[in-house]
C-alpha atoms as a PDB file:
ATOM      1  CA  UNK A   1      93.061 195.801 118.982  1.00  0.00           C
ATOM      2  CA  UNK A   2      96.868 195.346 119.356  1.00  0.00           C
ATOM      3  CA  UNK A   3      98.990 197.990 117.540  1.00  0.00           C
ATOM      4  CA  UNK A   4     102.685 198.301 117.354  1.00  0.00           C
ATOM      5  CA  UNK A   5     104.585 200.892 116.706  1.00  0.00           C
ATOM      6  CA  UNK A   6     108.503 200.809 115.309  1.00  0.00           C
ATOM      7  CA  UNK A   7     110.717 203.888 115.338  1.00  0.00           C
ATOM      8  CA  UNK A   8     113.568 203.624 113.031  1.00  0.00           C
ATOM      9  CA  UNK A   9     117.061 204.868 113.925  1.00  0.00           C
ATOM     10  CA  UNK A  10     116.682 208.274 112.542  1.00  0.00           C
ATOM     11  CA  UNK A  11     113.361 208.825 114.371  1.00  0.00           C
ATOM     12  CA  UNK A  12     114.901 207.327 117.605  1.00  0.00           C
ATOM     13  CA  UNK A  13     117.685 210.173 117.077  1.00  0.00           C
ATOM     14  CA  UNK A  14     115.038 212.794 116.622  1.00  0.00           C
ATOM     15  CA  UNK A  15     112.926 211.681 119.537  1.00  0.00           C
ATOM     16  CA  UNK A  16     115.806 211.734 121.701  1.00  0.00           C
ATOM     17  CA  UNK A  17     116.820 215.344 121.074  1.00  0.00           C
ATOM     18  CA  UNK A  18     113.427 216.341 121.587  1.00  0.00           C
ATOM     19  CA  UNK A  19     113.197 214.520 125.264  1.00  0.00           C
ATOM     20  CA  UNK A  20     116.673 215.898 126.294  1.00  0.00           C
ATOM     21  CA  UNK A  21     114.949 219.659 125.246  1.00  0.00           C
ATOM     22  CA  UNK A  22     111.693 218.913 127.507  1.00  0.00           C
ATOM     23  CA  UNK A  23     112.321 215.884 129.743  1.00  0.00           C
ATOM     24  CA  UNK A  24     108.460 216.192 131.354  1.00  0.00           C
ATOM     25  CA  UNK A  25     106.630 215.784 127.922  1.00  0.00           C
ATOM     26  CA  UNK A  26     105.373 212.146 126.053  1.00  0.00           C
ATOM     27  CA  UNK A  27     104.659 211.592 122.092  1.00  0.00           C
ATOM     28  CA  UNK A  28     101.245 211.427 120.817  1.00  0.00           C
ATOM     29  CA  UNK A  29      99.534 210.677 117.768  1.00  0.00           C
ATOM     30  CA  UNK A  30      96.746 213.004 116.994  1.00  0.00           C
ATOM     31  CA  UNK A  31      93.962 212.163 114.730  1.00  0.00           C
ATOM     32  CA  UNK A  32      92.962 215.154 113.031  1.00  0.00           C
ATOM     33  CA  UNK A  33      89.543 215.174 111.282  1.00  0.00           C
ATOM     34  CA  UNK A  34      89.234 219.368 110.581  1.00  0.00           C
ATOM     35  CA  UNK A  35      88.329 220.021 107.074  1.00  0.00           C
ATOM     36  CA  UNK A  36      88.762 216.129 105.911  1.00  0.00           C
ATOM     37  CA  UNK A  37      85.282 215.781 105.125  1.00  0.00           C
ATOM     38  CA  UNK A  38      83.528 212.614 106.938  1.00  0.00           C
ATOM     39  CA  UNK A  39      84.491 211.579 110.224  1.00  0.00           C
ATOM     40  CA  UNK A  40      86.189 208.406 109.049  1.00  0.00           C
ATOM     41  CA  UNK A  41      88.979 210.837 107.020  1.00  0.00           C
ATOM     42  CA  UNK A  42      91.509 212.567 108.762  1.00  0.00           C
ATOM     43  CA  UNK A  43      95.089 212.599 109.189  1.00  0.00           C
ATOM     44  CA  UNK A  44      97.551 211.512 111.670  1.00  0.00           C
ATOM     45  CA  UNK A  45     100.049 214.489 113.350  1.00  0.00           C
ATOM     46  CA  UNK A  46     102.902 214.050 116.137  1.00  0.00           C
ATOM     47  CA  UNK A  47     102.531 215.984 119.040  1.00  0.00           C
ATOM     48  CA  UNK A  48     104.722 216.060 122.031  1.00  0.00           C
ATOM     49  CA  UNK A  49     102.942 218.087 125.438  1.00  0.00           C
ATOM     50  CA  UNK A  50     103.388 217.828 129.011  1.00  0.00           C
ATOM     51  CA  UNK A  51      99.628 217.547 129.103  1.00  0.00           C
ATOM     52  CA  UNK A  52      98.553 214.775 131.564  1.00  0.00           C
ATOM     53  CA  UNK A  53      97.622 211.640 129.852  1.00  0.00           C
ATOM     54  CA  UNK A  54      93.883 211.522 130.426  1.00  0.00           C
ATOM     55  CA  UNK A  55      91.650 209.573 127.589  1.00  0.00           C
ATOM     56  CA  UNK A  56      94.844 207.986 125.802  1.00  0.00           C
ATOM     57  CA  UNK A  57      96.089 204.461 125.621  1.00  0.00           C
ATOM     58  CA  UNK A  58     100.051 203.796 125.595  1.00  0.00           C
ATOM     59  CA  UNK A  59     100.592 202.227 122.007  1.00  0.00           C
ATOM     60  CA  UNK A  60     103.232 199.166 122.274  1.00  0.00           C
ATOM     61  CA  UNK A  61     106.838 200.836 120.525  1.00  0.00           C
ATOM     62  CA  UNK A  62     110.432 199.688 120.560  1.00  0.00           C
ATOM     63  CA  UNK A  63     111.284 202.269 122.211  1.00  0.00           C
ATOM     64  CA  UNK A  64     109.828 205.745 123.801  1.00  0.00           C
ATOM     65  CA  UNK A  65     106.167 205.485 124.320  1.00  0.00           C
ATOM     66  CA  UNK A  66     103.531 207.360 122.095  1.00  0.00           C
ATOM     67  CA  UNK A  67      99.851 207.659 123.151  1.00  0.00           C
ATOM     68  CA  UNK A  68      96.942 208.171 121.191  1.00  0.00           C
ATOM     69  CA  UNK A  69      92.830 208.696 121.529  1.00  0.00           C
ATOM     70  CA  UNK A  70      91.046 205.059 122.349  1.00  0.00           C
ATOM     71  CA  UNK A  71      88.519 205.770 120.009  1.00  0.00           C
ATOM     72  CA  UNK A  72      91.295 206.884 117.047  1.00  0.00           C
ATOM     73  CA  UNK A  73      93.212 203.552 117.672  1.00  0.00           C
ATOM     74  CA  UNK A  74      90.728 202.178 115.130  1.00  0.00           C
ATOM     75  CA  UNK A  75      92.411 204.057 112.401  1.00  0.00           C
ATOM     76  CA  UNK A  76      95.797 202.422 112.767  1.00  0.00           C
ATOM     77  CA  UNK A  77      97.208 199.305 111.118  1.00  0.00           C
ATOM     78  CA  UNK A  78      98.537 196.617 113.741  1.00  0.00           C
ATOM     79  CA  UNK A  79     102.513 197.189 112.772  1.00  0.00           C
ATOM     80  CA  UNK A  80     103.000 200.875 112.312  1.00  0.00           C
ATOM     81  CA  UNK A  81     106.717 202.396 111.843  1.00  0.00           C
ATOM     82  CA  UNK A  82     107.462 205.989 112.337  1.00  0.00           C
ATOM     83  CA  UNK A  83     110.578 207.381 110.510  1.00  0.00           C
ATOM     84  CA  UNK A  84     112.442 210.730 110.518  1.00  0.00           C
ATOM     85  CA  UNK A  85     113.553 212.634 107.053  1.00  0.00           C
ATOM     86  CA  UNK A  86     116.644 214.748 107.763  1.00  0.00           C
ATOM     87  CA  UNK A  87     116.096 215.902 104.170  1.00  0.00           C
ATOM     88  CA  UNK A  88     112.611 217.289 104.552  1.00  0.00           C
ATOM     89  CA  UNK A  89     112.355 217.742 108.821  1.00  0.00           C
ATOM     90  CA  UNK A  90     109.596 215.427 108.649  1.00  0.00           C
ATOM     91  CA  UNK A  91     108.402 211.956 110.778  1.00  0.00           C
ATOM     92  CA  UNK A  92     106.807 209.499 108.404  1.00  0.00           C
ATOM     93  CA  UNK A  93     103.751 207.459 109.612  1.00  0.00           C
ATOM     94  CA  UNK A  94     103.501 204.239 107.780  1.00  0.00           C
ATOM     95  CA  UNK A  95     102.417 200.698 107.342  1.00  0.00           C
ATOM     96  CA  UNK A  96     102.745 197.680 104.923  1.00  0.00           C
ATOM     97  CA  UNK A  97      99.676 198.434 103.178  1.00  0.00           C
ATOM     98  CA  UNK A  98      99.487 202.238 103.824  1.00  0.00           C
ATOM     99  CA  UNK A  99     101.109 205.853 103.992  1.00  0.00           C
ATOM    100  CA  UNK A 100      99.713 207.407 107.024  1.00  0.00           C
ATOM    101  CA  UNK A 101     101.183 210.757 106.771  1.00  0.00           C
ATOM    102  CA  UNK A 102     104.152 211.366 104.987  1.00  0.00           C
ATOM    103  CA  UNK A 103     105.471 214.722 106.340  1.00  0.00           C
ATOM    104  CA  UNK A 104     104.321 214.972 109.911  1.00  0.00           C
ATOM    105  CA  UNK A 105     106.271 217.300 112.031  1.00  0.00           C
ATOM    106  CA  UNK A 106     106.076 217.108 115.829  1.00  0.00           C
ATOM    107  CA  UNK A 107     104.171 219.975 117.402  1.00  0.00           C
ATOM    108  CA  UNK A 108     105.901 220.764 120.933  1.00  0.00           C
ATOM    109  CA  UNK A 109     103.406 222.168 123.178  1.00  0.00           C
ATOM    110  CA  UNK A 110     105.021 222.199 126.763  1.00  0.00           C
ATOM    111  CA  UNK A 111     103.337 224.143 129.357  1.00  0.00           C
ATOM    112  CA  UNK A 112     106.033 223.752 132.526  1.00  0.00           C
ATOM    113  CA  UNK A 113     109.592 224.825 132.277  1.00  0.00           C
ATOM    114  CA  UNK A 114     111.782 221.445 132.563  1.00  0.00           C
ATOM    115  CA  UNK A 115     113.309 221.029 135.866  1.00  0.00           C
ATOM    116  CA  UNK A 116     117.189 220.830 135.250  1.00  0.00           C
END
């Protein structure tokens, strides 16, 4: 399965400040399943960590990478665009035929102090 993922402007922006805070980390898209129900229901969340990349495939993107679970790659559309609300602090995970999450923040979770 080939996904791709579009950052607007506004998420580019956000992104941006985030990398020039922690310069070691990478994005990643977190499929979260606790108290959805069934396995197949869960919701998408940002993350950003300096984590090493073990189990996750690089997503195709316009700009910055983002990584994600193999297995949770079957829960995204092929042309996926991530935006940023300055209004509500919020990304936006979305496709042509679907609202992924509408108010995902990014949870920073950095373990090394940036080397300056």
């Amino acid at each position: 399965m080939s996904v791709h993922i579009t950052w607007t402007e506004q998420a580019q922006n956000k992104i941006h400040d985030i990398i020039k805070q922690h310069p070691n980390g990478h994005f990643v898209l977190n499929y979260d399943r606790e108290g959805c129900g069934c396995s197949d229901d869960g919701i998408y969340t940002l993350g950003f960590t300096d984590e090493p990349i073990q189990n996750e495939v690089q997503i195709d993107t316009n700009s910055v990478p983002i990584y994600v679970m193999s297995y949770n790659q079957v829960y995204l559309d092929n042309e996926m665009t991530i935006d940023y609300d300055e209004k509500t602090k919020s990304f936006d995970l979305k496709s042509l035929n679907q609202i992924m999450n509408q108010t995902m923040s990014c949870v920073i979770d950095i373990k090394s102090k940036a080397s300056n």
